[in-house]
Protein backbone atom coordinates (compact mmCIF):
# COMPACT_ATOMS: atom_id res chain seq x y z
CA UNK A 1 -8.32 -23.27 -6.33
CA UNK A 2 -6.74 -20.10 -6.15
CA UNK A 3 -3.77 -19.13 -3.82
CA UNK A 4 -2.95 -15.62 -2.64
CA UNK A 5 0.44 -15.62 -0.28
CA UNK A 6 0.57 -12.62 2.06
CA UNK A 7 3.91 -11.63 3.07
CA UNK A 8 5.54 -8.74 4.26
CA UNK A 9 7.47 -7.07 7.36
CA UNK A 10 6.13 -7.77 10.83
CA UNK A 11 3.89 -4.54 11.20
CA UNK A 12 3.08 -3.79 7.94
CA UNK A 13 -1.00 -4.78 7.79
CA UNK A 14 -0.80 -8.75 7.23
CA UNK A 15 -3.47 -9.64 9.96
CA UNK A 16 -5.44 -7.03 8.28
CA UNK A 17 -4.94 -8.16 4.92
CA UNK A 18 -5.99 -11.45 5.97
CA UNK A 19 -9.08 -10.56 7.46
CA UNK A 20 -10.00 -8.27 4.53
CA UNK A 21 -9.13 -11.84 2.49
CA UNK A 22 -11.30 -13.93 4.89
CA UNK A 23 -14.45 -11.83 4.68
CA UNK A 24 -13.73 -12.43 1.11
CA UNK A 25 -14.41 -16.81 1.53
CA UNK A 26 -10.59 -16.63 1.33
CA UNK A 27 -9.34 -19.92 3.30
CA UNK A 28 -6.78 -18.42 5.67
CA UNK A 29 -4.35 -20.02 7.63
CA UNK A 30 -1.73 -18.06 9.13
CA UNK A 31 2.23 -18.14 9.65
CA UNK A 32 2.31 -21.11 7.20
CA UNK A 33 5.11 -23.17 6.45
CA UNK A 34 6.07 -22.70 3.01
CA UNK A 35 6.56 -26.58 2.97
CA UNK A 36 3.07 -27.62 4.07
CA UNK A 37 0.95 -25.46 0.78
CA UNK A 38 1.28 -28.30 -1.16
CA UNK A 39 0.21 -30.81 1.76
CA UNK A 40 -2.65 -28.67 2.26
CA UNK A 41 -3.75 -28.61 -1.45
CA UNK A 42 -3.64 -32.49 -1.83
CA UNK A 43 -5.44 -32.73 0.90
CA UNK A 44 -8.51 -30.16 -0.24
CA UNK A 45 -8.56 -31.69 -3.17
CA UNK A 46 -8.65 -35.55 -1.51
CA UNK A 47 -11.69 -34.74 1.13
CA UNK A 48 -13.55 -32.84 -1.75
CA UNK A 49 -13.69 -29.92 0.48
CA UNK A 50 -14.90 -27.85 -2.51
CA UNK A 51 -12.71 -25.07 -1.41
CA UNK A 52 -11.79 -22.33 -4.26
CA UNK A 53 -9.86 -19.94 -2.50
CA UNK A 54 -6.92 -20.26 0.19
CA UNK A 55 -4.97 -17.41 1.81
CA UNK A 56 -1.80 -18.16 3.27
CA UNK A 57 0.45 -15.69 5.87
CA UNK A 58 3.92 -16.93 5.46
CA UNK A 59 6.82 -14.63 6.91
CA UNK A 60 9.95 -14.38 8.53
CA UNK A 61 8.31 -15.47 11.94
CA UNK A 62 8.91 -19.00 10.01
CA UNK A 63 12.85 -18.68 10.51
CA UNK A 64 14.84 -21.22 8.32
CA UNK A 65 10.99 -23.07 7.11
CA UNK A 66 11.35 -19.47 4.75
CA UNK A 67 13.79 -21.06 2.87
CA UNK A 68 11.17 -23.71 1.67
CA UNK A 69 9.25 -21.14 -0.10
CA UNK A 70 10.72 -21.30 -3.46
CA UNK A 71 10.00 -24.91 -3.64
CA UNK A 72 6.65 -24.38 -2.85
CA UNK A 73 6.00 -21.71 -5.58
CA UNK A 74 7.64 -23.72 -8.04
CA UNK A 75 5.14 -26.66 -7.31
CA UNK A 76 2.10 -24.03 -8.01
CA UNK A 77 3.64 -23.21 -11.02
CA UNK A 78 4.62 -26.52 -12.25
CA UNK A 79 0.31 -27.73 -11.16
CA UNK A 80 -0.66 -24.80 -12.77
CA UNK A 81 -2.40 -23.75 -9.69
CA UNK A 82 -3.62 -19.83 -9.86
CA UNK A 83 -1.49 -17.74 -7.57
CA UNK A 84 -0.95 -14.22 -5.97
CA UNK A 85 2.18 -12.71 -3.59
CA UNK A 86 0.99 -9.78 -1.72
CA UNK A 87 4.13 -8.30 -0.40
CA UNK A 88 3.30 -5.51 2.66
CA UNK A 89 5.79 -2.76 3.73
CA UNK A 90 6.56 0.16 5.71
CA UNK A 91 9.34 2.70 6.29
CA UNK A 92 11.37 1.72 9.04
CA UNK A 93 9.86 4.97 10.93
CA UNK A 94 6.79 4.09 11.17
CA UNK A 95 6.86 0.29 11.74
CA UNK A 96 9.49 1.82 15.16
CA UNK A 97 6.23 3.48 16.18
CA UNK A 98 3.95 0.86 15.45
CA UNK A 99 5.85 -1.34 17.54
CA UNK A 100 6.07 1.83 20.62
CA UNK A 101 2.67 1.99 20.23
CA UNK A 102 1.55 -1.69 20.72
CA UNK A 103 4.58 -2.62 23.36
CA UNK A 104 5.42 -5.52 21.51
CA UNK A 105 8.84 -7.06 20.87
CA UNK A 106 9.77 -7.38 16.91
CA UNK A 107 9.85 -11.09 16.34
CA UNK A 108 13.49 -10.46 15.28
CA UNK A 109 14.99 -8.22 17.61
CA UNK A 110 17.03 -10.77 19.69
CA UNK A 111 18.65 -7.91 21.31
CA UNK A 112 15.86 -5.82 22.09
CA UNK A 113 16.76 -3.50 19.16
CA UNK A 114 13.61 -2.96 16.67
CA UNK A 115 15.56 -1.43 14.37
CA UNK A 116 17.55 -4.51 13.73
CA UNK A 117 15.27 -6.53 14.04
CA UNK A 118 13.71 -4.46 11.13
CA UNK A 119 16.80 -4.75 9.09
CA UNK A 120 17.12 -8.47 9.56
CA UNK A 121 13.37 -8.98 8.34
CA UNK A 122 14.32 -7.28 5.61
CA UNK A 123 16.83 -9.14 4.48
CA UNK A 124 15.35 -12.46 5.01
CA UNK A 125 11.96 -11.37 2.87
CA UNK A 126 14.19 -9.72 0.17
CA UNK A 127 13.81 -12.90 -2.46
CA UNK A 128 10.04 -12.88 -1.75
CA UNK A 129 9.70 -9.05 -2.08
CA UNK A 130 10.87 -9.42 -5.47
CA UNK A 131 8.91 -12.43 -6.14
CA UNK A 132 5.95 -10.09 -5.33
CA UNK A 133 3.04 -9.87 -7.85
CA UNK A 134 1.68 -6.91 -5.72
CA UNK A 135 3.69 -4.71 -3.24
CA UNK A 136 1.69 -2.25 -0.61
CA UNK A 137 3.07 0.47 1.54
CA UNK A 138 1.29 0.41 4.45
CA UNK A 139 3.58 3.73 5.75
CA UNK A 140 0.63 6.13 5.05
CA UNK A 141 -2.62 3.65 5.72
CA UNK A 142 -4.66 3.20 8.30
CA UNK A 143 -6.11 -0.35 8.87
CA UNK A 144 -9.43 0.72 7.08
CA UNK A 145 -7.51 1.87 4.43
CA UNK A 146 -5.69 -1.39 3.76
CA UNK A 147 -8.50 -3.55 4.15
CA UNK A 148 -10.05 -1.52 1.90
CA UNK A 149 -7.58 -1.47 -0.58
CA UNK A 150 -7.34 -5.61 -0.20
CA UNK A 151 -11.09 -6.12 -0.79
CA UNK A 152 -11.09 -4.26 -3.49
CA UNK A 153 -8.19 -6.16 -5.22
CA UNK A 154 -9.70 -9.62 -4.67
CA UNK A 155 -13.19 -8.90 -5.70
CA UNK A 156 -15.20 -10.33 -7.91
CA UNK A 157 -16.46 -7.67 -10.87
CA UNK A 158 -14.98 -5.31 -12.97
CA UNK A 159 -11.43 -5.01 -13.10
CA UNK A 160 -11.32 -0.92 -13.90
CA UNK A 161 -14.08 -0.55 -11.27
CA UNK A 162 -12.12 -1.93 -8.09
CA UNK A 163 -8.86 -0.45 -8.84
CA UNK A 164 -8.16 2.41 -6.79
CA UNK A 165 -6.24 5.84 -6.77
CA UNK A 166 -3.69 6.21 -3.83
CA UNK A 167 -3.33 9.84 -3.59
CA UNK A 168 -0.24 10.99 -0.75
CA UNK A 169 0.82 14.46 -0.09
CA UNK A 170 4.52 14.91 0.99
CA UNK A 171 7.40 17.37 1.68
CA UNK A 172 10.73 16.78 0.15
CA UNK A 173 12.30 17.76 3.39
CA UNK A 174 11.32 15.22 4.82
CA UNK A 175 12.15 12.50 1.82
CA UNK A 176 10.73 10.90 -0.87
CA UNK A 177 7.62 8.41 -0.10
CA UNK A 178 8.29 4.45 -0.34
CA UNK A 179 6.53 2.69 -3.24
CA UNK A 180 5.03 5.53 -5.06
CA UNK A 181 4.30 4.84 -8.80
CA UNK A 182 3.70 8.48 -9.46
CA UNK A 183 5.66 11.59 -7.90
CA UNK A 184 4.71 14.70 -9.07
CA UNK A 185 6.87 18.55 -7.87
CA UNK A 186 4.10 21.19 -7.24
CA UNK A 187 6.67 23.80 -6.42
CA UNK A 188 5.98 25.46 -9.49
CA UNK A 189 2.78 26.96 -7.43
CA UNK A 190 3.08 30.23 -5.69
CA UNK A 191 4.07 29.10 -1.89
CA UNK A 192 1.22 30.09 0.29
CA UNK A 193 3.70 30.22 3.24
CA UNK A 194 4.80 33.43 2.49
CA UNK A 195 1.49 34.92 2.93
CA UNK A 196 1.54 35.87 6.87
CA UNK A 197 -2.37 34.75 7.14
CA UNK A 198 -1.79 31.27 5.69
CA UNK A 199 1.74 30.60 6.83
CA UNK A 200 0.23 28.78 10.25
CA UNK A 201 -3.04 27.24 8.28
CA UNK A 202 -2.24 24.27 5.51
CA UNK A 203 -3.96 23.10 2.50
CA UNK A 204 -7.02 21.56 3.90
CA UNK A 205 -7.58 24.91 5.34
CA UNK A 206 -9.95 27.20 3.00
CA UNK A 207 -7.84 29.91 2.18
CA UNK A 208 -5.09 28.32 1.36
CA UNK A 209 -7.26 25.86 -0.43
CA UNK A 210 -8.58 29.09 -2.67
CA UNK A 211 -4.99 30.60 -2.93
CA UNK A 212 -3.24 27.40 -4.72
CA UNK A 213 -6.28 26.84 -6.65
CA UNK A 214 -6.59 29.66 -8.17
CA UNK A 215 -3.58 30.53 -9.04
CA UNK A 216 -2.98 30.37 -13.37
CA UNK A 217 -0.83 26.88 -13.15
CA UNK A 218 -2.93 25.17 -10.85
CA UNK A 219 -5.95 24.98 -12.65
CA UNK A 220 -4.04 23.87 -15.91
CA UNK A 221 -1.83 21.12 -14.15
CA UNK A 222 -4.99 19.84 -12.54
CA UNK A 223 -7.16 19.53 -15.45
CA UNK A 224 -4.36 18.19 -17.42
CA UNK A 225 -2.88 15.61 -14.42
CA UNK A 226 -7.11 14.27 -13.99
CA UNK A 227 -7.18 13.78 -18.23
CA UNK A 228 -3.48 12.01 -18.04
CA UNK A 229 -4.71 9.63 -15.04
CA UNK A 230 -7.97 8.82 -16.18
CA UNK A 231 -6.94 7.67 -19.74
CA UNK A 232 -4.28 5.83 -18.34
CA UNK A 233 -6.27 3.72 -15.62
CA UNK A 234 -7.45 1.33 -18.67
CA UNK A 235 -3.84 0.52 -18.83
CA UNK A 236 -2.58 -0.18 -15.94
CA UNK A 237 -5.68 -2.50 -15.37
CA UNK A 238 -4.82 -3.87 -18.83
CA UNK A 239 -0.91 -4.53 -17.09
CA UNK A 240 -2.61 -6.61 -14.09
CA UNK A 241 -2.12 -3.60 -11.62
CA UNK A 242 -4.98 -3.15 -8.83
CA UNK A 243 -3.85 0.21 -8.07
CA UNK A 244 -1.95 3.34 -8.77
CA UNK A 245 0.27 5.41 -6.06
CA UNK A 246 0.67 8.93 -7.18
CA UNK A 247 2.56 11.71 -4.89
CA UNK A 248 2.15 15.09 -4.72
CA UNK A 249 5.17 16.92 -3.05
CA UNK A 250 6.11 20.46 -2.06
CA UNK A 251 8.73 22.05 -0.12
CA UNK A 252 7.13 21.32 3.72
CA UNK A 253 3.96 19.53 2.85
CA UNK A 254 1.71 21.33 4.48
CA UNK A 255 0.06 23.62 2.15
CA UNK A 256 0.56 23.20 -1.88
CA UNK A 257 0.73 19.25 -2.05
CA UNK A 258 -2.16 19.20 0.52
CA UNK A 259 -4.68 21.54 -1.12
CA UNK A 260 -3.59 19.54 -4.79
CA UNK A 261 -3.73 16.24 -3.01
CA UNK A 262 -7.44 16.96 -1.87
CA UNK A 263 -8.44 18.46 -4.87
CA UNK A 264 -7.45 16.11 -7.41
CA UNK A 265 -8.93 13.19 -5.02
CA UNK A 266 -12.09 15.09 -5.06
CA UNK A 267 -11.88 14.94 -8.77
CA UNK A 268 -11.20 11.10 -9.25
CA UNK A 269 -13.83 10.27 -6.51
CA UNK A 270 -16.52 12.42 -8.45
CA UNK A 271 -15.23 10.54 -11.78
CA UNK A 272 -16.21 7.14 -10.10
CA UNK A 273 -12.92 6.17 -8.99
CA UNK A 274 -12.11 4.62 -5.32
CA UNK A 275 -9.92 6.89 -3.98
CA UNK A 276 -7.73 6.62 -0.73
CA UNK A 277 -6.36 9.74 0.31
CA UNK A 278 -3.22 10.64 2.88
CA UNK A 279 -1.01 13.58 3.92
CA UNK A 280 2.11 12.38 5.18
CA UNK A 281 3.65 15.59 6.44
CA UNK A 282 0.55 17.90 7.14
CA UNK A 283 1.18 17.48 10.75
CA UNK A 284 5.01 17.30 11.29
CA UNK A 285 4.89 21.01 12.28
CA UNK A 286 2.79 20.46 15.39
């Protein structure tokens, strides 16, 4: 049998995970106790249940049953029994608005406060964050995304042809994104925001689009960046990685990360790679 663990703050994308998992003929059981794995393993393998694949959901919902978990893993190890942690995160931020949005109490705000509830869950998951085979930032996914992203991890086939290219756009101003593998400065591009007729447009606009790629440096980084990427995918694969995170940031992002975001995901996707493409700041001027 093999075990995937999903874990990860509340709000990050485990249901979602889990479903992506389940349409997979992944076994799933959710907000498991750390202690009952190896209960539930003996007994698969007693009743001849023929089961080869179990998803568990184990978090900090489990309060002090958490601290059973590194017994547990120890036991797969020691019966040799194939396993995976998925480890799903957020910036505090956007797991605030999540929360807003849905008008649900954190699990581990006792006070009311989601921001420490936040910062409690955080501390509590910090041994399995680092146990973590695989670690997702959910910040900058939708749900499709994710699920997505999930499925395409846990497939059957072709190693090199489910791993996918996370491509973000950012704006320093605004801070550097969580869990990128890959951040690249496109500042050395002539700033379209400047230009009076593209100061109020951004990069998945046309004419700013045109302006950034055809300026001298762009088409050279790009062709360059796509060669770099694509000889490197082999490997990452080769490392055990399902995916690669790579940021492109400029001053505001709104307009040069943006138009070199799109463009080098239209690139990988005509290549044959999955791509999953986001703009984390093209809207924080509205």
């Amino acid at each position: 049998m093999e075990i995937v663990i999903i874990s990860g703050l509340s709000g990050s994308g485990k249901s979602q995970a889990a479903n992506a998992l389940e349409d997979l003929g992944y076994y799933c059981i959710d907000n498991m106790p750390p202690k009952l794995i190896n209960n539930f393993m003996d007994i698969a393998a007693e009743e001849n249940t023929e089961l080869e694949k179990a998803a568990f959901v184990i978090d900090a919902r489990g309060g002090a049953l958490l601290d059973d978990v590194k017994n547990a893993l120890a036991d797969l190890h020691d019966k040799e029994i194939p396993h995976k942690i998925v480890f799903l995160e957020a910036s505090d931020q956007v797991l605030i608005r999540r929360y807003s949005e849905t008008r649900r109490n954190h699990p581990l705000a006792s006070s009311g406060s989601t921001t420490e509830g936040i910062k409690k869950e955080r501390e509590r998951l910090k041994d399995l964050r680092d146990k973590a085979d695989i670690t997702l930032d959910t910040s900058n996914m939708k749900p499709a995304d994710l699920y997505r992203e999930i499925k395409e991890m846990f497939s059957v086939g072709k190693s090199e042809e489910n791993f996918i290219v996370n491509i973000l756009s950012f704006g320093y101003k605004h801070g550097l994104p969580l869990g990128a593998d890959i951040i690249i400065d496109v500042r050395f591009i002539p700033n379209p925001y400047y230009i009076p007729e593209l100061k109020k447009l951004n990069g998945r606009d046309k004419p700013v689009s045109d302006y950034v790629l055809k300026q001298k440096a762009s088409r050279e980084f790009i062709s360059k960046m796509k060669d770099m990427i694509v000889d490197l995918i082999p490997f990452y694969v080769n490392e055990g990685k399902y995916h690669l995170n790579i940021a492109f940031g400029c001053t505001g992002g709104q307009h040069r990360s943006v138009a070199i975001a799109e463009e080098m995901a239209r690139i990988f996707k005509e290549a044959g790679k999955n791509v999953i493409l986001n703009h984390r700041d093209v809207d924080q001027n509205k």
